[in-house]
N, C-alpha and C. Protein backbone atom coordinates (compact mmCIF):
# COMPACT_ATOMS: atom_id res chain seq x y z
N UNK A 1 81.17 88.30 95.08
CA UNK A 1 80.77 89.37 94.19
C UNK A 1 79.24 89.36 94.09
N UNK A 2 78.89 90.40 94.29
CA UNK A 2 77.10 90.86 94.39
C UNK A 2 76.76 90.41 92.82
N UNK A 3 75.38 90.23 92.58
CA UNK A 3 74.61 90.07 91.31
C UNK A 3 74.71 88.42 90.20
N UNK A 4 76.05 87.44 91.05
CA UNK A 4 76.61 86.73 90.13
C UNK A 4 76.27 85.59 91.14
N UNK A 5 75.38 84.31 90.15
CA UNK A 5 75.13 83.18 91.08
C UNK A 5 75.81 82.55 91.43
N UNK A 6 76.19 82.13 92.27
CA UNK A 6 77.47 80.70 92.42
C UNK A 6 77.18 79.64 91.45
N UNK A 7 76.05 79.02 91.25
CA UNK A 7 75.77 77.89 90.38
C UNK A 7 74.64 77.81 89.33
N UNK A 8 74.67 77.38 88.13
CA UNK A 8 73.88 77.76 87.16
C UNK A 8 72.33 76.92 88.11
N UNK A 9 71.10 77.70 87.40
CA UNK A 9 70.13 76.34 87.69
C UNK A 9 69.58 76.50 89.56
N UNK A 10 69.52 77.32 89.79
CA UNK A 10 69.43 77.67 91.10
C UNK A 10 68.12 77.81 91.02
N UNK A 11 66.86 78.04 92.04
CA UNK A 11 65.58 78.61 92.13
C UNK A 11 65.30 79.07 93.43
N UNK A 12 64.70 80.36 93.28
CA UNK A 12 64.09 81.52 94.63
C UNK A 12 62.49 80.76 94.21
N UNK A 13 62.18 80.53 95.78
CA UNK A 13 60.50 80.72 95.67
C UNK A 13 59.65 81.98 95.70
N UNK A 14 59.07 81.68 94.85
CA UNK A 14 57.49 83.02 94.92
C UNK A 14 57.70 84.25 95.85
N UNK A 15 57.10 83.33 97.33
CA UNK A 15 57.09 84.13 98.12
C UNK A 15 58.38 85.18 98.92
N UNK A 16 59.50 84.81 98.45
CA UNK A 16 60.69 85.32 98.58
C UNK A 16 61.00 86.58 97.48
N UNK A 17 60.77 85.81 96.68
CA UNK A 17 60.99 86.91 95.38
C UNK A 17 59.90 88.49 95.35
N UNK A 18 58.47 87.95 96.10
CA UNK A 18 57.83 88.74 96.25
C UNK A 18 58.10 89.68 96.60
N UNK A 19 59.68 89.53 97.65
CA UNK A 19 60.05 90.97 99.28
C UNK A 19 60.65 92.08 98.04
N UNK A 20 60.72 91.97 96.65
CA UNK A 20 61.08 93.26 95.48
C UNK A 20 60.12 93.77 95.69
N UNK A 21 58.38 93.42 95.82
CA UNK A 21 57.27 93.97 95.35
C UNK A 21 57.05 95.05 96.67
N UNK A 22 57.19 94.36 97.84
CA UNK A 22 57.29 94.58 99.21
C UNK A 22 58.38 95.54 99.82
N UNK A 23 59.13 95.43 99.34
CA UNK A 23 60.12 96.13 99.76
C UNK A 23 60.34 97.58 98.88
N UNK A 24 59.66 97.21 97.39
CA UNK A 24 59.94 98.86 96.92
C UNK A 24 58.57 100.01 97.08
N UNK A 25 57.50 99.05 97.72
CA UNK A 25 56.16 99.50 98.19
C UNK A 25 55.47 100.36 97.12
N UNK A 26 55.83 101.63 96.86
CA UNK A 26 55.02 102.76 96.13
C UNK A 26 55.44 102.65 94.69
N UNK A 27 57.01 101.93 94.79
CA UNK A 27 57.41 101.90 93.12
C UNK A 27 57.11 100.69 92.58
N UNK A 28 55.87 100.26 92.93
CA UNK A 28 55.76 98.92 91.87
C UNK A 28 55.63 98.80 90.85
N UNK A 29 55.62 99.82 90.25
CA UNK A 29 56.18 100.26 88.74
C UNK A 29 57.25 99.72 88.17
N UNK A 30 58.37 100.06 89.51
CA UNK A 30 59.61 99.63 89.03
C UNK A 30 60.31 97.84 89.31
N UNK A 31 59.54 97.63 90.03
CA UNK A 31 59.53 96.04 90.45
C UNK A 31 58.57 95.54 89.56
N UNK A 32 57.69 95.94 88.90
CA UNK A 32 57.13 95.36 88.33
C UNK A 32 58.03 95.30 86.73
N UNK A 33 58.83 96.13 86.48
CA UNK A 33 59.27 96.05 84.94
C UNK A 33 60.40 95.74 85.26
N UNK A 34 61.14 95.16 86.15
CA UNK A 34 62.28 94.72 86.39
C UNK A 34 62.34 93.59 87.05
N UNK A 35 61.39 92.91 86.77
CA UNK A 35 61.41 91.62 87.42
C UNK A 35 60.45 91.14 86.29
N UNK A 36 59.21 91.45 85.46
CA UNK A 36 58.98 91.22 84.43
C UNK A 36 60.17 91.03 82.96
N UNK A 37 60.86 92.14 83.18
CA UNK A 37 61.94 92.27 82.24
C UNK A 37 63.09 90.97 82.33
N UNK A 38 63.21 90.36 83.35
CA UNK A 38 64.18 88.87 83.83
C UNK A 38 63.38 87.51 83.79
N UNK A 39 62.09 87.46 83.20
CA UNK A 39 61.48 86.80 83.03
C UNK A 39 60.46 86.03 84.36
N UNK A 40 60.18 86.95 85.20
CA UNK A 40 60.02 86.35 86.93
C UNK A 40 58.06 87.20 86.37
N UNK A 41 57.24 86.00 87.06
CA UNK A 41 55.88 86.70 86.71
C UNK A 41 55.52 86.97 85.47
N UNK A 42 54.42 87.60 85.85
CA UNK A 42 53.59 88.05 84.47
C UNK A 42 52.99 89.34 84.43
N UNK A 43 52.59 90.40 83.70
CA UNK A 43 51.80 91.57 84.39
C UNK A 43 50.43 91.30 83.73
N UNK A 44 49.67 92.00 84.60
CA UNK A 44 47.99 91.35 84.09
C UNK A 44 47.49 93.02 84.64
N UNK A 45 46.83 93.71 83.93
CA UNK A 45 46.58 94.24 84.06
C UNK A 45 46.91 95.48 85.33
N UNK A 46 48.22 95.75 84.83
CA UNK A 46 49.44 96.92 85.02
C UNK A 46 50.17 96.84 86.57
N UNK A 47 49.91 95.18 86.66
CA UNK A 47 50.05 94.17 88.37
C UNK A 47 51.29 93.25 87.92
N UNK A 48 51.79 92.96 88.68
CA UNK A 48 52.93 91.78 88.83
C UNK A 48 52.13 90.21 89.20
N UNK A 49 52.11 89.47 88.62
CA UNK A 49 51.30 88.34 89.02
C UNK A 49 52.62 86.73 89.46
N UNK A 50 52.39 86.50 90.76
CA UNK A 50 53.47 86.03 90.61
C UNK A 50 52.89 84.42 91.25
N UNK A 51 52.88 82.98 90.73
CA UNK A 51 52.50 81.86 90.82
C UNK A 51 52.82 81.28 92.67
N UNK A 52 52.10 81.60 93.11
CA UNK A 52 52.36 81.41 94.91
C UNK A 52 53.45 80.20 95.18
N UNK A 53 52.83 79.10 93.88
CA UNK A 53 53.63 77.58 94.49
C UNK A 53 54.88 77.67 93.63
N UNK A 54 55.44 78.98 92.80
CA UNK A 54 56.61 79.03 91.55
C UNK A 54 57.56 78.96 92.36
N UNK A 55 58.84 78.66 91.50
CA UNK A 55 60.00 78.60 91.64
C UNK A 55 60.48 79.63 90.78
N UNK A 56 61.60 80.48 90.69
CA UNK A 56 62.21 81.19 89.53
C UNK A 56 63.71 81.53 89.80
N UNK A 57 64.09 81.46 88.43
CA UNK A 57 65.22 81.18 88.39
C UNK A 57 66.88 82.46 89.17
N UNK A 58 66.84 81.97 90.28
CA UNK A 58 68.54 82.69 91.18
C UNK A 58 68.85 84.01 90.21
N UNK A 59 69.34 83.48 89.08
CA UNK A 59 70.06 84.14 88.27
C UNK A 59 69.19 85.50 87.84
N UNK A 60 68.07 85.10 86.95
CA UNK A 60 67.06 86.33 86.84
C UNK A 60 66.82 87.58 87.94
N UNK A 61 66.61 86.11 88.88
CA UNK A 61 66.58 87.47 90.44
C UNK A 61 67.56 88.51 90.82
N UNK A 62 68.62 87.71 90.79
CA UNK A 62 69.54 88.47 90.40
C UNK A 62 70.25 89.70 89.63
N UNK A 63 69.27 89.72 88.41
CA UNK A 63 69.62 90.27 87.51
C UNK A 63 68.75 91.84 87.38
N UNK A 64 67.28 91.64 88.21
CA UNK A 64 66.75 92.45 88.91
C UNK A 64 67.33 93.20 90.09
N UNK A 65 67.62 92.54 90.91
CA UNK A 65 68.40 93.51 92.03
C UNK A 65 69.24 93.98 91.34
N UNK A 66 69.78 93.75 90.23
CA UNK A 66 71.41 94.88 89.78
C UNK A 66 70.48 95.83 89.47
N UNK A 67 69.80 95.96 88.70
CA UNK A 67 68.88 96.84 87.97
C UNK A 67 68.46 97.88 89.34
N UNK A 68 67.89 97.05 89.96
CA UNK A 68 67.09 98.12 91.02
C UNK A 68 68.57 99.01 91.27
N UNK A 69 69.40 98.36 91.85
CA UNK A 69 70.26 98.84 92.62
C UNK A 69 70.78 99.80 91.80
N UNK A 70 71.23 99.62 90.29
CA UNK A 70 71.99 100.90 89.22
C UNK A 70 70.21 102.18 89.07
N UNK A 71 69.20 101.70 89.18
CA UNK A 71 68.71 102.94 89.21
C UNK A 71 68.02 103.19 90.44
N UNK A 72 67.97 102.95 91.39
CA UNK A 72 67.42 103.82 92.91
C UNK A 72 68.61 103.39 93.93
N UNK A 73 69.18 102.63 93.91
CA UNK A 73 70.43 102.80 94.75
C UNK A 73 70.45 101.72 95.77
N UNK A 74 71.57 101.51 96.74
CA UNK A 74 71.30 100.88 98.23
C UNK A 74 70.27 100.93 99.26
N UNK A 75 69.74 102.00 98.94
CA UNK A 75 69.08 102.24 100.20
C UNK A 75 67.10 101.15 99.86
N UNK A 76 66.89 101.18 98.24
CA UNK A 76 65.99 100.38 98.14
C UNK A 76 66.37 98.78 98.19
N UNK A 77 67.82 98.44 97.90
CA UNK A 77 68.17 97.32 98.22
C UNK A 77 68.00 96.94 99.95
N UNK A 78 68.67 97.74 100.78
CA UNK A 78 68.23 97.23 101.86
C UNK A 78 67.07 97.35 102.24
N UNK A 79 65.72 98.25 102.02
CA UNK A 79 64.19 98.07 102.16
C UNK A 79 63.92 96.74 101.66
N UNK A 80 64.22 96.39 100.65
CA UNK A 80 63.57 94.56 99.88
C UNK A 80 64.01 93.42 101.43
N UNK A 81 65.32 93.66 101.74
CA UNK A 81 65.97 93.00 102.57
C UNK A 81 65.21 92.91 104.18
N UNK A 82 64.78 93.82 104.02
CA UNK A 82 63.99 94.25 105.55
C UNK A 82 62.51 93.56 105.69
N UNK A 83 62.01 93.35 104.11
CA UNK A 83 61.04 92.76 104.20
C UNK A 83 61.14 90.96 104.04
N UNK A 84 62.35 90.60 103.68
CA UNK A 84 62.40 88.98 103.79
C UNK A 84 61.75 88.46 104.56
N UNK A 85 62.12 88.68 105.92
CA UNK A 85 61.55 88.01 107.33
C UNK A 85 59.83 87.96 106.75
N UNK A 86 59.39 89.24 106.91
CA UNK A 86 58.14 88.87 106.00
C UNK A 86 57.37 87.93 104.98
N UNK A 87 57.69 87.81 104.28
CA UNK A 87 57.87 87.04 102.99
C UNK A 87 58.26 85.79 102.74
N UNK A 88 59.50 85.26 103.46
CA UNK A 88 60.50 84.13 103.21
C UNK A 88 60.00 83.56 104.35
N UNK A 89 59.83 81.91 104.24
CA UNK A 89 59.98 80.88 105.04
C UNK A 89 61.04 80.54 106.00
N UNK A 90 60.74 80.84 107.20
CA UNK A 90 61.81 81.07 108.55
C UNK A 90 61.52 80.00 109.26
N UNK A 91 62.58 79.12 109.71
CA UNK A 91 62.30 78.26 111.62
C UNK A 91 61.67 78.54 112.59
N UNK A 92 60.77 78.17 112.75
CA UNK A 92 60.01 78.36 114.06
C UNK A 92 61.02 78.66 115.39
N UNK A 93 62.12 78.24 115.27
CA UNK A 93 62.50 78.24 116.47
C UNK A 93 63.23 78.91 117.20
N UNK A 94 63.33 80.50 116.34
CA UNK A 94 63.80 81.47 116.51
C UNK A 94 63.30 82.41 117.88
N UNK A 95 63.57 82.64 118.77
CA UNK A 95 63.34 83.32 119.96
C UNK A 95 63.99 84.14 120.47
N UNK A 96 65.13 84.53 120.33
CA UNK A 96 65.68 85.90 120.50
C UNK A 96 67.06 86.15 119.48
N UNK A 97 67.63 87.15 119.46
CA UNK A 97 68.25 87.90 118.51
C UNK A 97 69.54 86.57 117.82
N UNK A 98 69.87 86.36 119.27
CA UNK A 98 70.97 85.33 118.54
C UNK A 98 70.18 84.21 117.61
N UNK A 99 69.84 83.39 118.30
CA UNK A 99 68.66 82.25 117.35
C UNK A 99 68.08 82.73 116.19
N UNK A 100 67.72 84.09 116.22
CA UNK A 100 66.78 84.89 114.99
C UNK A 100 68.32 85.41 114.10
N UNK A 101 68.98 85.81 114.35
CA UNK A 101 70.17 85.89 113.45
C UNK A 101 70.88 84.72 112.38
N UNK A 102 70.63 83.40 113.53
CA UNK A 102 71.28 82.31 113.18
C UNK A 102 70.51 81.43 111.98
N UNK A 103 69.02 81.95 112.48
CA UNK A 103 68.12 81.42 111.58
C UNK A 103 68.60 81.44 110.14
N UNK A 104 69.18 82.74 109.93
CA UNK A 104 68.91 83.36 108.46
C UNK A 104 69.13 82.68 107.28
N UNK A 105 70.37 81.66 107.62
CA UNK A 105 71.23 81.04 106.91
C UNK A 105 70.16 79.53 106.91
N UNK A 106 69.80 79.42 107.59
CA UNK A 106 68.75 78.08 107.65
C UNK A 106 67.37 78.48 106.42
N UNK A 107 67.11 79.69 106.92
CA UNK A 107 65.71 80.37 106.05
C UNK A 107 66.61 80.19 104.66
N UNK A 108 67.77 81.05 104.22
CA UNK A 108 68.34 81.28 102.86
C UNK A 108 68.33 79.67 102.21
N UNK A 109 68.38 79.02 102.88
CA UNK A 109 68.28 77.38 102.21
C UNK A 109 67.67 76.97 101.70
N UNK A 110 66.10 77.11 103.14
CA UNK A 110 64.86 76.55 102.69
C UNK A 110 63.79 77.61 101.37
N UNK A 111 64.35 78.72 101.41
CA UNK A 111 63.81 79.33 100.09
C UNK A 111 64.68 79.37 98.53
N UNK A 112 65.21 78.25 98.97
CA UNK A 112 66.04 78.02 97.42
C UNK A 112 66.05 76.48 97.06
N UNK A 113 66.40 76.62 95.51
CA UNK A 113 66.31 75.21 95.57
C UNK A 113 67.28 74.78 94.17
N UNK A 114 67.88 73.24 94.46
CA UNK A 114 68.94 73.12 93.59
C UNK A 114 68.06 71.36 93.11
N UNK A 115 68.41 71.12 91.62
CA UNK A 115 67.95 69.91 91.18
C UNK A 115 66.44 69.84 91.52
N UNK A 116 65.82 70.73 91.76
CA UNK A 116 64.48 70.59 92.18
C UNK A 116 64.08 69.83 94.07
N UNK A 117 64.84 70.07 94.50
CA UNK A 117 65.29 70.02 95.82
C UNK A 117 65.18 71.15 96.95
N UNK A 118 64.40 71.61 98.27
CA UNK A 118 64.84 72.67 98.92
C UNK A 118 66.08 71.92 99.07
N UNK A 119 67.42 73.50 99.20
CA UNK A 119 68.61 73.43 99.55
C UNK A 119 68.78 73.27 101.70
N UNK A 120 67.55 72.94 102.26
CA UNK A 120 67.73 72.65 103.49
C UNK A 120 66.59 71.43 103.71
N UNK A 121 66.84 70.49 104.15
CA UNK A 121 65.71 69.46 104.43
C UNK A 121 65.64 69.52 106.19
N UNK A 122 64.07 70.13 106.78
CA UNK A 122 64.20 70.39 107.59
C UNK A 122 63.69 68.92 108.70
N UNK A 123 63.42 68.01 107.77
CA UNK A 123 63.36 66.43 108.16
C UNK A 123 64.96 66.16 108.98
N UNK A 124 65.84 65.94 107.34
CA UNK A 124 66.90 65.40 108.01
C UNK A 124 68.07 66.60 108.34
N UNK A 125 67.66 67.73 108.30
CA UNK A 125 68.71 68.73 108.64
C UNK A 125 69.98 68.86 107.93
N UNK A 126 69.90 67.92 106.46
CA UNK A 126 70.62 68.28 105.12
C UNK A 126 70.57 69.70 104.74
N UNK A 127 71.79 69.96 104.17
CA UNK A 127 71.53 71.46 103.84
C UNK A 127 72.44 71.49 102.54
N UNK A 128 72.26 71.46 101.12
CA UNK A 128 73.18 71.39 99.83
C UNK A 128 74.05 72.96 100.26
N UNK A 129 75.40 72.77 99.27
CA UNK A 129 75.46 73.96 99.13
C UNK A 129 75.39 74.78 97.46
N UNK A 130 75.88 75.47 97.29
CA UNK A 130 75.73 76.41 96.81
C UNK A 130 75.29 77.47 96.13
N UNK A 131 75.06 78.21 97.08
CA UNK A 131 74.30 79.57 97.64
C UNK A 131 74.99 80.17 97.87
N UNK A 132 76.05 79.72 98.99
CA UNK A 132 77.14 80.49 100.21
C UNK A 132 75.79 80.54 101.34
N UNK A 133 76.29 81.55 101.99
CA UNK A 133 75.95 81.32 103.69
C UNK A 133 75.75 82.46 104.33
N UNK A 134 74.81 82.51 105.42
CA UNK A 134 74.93 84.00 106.27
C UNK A 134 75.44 83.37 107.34
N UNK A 135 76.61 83.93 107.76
CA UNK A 135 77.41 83.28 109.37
C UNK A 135 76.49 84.24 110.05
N UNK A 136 77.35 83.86 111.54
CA UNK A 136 76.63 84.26 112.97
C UNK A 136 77.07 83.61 113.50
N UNK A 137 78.37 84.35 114.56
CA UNK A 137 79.40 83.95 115.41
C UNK A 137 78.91 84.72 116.53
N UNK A 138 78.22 84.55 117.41
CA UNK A 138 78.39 85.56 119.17
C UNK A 138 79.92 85.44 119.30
N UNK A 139 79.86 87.13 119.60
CA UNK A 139 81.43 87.19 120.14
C UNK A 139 81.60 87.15 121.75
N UNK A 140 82.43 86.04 122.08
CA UNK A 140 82.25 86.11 123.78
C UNK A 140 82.30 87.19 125.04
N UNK A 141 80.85 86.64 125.58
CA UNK A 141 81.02 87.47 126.49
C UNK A 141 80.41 89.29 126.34
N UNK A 142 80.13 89.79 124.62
CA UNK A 142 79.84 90.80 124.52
C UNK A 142 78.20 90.69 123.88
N UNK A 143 77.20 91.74 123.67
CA UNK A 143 76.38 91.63 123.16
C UNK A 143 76.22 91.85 121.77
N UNK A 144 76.74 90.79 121.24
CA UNK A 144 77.88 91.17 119.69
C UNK A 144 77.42 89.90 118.93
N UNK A 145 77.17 89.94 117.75
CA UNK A 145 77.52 88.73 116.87
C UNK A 145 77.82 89.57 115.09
N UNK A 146 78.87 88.73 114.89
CA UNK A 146 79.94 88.77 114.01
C UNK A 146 78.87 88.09 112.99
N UNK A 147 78.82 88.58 111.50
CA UNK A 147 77.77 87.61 110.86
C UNK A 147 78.97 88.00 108.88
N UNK A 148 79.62 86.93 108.74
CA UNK A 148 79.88 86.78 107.38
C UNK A 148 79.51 86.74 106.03
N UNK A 149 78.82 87.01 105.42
CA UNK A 149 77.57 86.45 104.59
C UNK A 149 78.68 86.60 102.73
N UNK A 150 78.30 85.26 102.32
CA UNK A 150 79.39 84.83 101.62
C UNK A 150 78.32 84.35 100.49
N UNK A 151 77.74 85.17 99.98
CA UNK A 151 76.58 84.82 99.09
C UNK A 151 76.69 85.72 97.72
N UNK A 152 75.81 85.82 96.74
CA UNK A 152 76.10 86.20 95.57
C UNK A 152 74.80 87.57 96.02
N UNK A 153 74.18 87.51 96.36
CA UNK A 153 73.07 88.42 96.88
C UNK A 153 73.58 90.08 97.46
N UNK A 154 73.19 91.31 96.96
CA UNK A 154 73.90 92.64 97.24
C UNK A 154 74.06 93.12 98.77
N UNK A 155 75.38 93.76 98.98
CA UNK A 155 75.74 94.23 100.64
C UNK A 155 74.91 94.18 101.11
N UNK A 156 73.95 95.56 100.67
CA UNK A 156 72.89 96.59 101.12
C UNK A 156 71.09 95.38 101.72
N UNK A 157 71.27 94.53 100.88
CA UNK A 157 70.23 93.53 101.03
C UNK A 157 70.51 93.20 102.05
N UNK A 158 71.53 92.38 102.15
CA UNK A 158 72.08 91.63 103.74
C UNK A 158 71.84 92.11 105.01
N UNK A 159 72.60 93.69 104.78
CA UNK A 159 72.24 94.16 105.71
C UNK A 159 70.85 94.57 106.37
N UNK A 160 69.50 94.57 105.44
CA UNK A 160 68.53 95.03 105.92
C UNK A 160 67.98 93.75 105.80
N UNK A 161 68.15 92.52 105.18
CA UNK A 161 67.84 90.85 106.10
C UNK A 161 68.34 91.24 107.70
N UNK A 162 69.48 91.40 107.76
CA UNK A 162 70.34 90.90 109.41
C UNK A 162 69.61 91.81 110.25
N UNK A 163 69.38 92.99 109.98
CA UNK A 163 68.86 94.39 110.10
C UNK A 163 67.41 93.98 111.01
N UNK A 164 66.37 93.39 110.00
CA UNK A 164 65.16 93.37 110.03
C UNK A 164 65.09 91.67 111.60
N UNK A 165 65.64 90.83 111.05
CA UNK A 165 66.06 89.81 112.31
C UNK A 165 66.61 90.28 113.51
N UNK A 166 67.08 90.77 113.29
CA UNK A 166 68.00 91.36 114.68
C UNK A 166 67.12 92.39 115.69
N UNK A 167 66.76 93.32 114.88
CA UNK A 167 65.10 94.54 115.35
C UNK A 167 64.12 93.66 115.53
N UNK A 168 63.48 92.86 115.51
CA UNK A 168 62.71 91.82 115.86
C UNK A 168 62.84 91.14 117.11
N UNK A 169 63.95 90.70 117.89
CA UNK A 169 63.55 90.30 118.79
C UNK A 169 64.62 91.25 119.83
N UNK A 170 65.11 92.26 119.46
CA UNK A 170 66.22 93.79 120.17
C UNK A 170 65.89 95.12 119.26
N UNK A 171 64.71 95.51 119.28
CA UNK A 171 64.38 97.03 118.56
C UNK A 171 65.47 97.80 118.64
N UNK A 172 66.35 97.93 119.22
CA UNK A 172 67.14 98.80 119.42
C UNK A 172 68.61 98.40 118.79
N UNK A 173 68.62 97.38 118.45
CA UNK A 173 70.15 96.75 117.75
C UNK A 173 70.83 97.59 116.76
N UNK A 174 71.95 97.72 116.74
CA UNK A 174 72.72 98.42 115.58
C UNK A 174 73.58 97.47 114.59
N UNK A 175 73.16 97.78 113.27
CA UNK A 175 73.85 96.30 112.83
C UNK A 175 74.70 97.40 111.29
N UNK A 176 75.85 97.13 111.98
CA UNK A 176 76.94 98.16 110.91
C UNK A 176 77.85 97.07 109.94
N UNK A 177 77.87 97.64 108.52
CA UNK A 177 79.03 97.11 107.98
C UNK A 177 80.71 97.31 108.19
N UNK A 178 80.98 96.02 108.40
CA UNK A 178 82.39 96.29 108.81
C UNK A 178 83.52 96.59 107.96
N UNK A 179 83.50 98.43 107.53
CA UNK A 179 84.54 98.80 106.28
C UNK A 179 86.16 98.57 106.47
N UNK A 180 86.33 97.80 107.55
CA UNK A 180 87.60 97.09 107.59
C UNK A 180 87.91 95.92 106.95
N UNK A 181 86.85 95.38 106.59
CA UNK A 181 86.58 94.11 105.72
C UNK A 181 86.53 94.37 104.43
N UNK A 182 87.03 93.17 103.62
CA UNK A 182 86.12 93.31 102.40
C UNK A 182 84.77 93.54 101.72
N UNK A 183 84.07 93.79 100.69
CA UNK A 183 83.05 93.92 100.56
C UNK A 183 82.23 93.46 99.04
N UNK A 184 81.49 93.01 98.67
CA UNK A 184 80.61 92.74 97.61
C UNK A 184 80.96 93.34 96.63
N UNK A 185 80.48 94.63 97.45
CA UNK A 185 80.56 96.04 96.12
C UNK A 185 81.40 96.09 95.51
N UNK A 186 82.95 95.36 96.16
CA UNK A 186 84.19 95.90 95.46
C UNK A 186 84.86 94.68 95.09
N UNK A 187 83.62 93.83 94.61
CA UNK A 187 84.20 92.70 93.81
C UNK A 187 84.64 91.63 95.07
N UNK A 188 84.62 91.60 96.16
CA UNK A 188 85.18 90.66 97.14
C UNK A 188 83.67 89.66 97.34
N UNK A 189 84.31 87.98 97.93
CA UNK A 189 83.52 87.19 98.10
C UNK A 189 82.24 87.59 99.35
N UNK A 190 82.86 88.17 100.00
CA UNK A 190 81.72 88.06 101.30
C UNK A 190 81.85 89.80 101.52
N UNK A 191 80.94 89.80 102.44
CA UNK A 191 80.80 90.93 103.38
C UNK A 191 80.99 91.04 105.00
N UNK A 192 81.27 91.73 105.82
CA UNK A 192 80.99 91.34 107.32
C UNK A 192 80.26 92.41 107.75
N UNK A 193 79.19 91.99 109.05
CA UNK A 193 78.34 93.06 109.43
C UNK A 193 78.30 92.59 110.94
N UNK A 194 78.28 93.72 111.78
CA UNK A 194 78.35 93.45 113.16
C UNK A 194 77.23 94.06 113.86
N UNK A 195 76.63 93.24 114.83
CA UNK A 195 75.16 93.39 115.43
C UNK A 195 75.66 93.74 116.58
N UNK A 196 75.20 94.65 117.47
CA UNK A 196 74.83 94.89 118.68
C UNK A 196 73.82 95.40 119.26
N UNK A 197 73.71 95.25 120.67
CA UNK A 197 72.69 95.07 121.12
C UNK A 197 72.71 95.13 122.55
């Protein structure tokens, strides 16, 4: 289910949280009083001021994307999403669509954090859970990967994360939700979205 954390006590970094400011571009009006309003930042003179080295709290963030989403809709949810890659701390070792897909779920780790902990240690390749997960299954043999994403975070976001990774290293990729599946929106745990390319 979209908007609802898996675990109390969760933290988004700064620069992650920033992809609201980034992603709604001209309405920082509205990122700015809806992410002020959840307690994330400060405004300083009619600006969003947001602590580069902060942590803030899953849940708040959260509580902003519902907001955005009940007044401008999906379509600004997936713009925020498009700008992650931007914003959020990614693996170097991403080099084409599959690897850059697979990343995502590695990145969603290392920009969160549980007990004061990143939820991925890229030392020992620990990874806590709960968050949930962005899958990324290649389907054999086709130019396809199957991607699950089983997170508390909205459809429309996901899709313009997977969206924005996927156009990055295949401009031309089509990455559709699969309405044969369950979905967020309608109260279900995960979503599925299918990349091609």
């Amino acid at each position: 289910m979209q908007f609802k954390a898996f675990e109390p006590d969760i933290e988004v970094n700064a620069p992650t949280v920033s992809a609201i400011i980034a992603g709604l571009g001209f309405f920082n009006n509205i990122s700015r009083r809806y992410l002020s309003q959840a307690g994330i930042g400060r405004v300083v003179d009619k600006k969003l001021v947001l602590q580069p080295e902060h942590w803030y709290s899953q849940e708040a963030w959260l509580l902003a994307f519902e907001n955005i989403a009940r007044q401008i809709g999906d379509r600004a949810l997936f713009n925020i999403g498009m700008t992650i890659p931007s914003n959020a701390h990614f693996p170097p070792w991403a080099v084409d669509i599959q690897s850059g897909v697979r990343s995502i779920d590695i990145a969603y780790h290392l920009n969160h954090r549980k007990n004061g902990l990143p939820m991925f240690n890229a030392e020992t390749q620990v990874m806590l859970e709960g968050i949930g997960h962005y899958g990324c299954q290649p389907v054999s043999g086709q130019n396809e990967i199957l991607c699950v994403c089983n997170n508390p975070y909205p459809c429309a976001f996901d899709r313009g994360i997977i969206s924005a990774m996927a156009k990055k290293f295949e401009p031309e990729a089509l990455i559709v939700h699969d309405d044969a599946k369950e979905c967020r929106k309608n109260g279900a745990d995960s979503c599925t979205y299918r990349v091609y390319w």
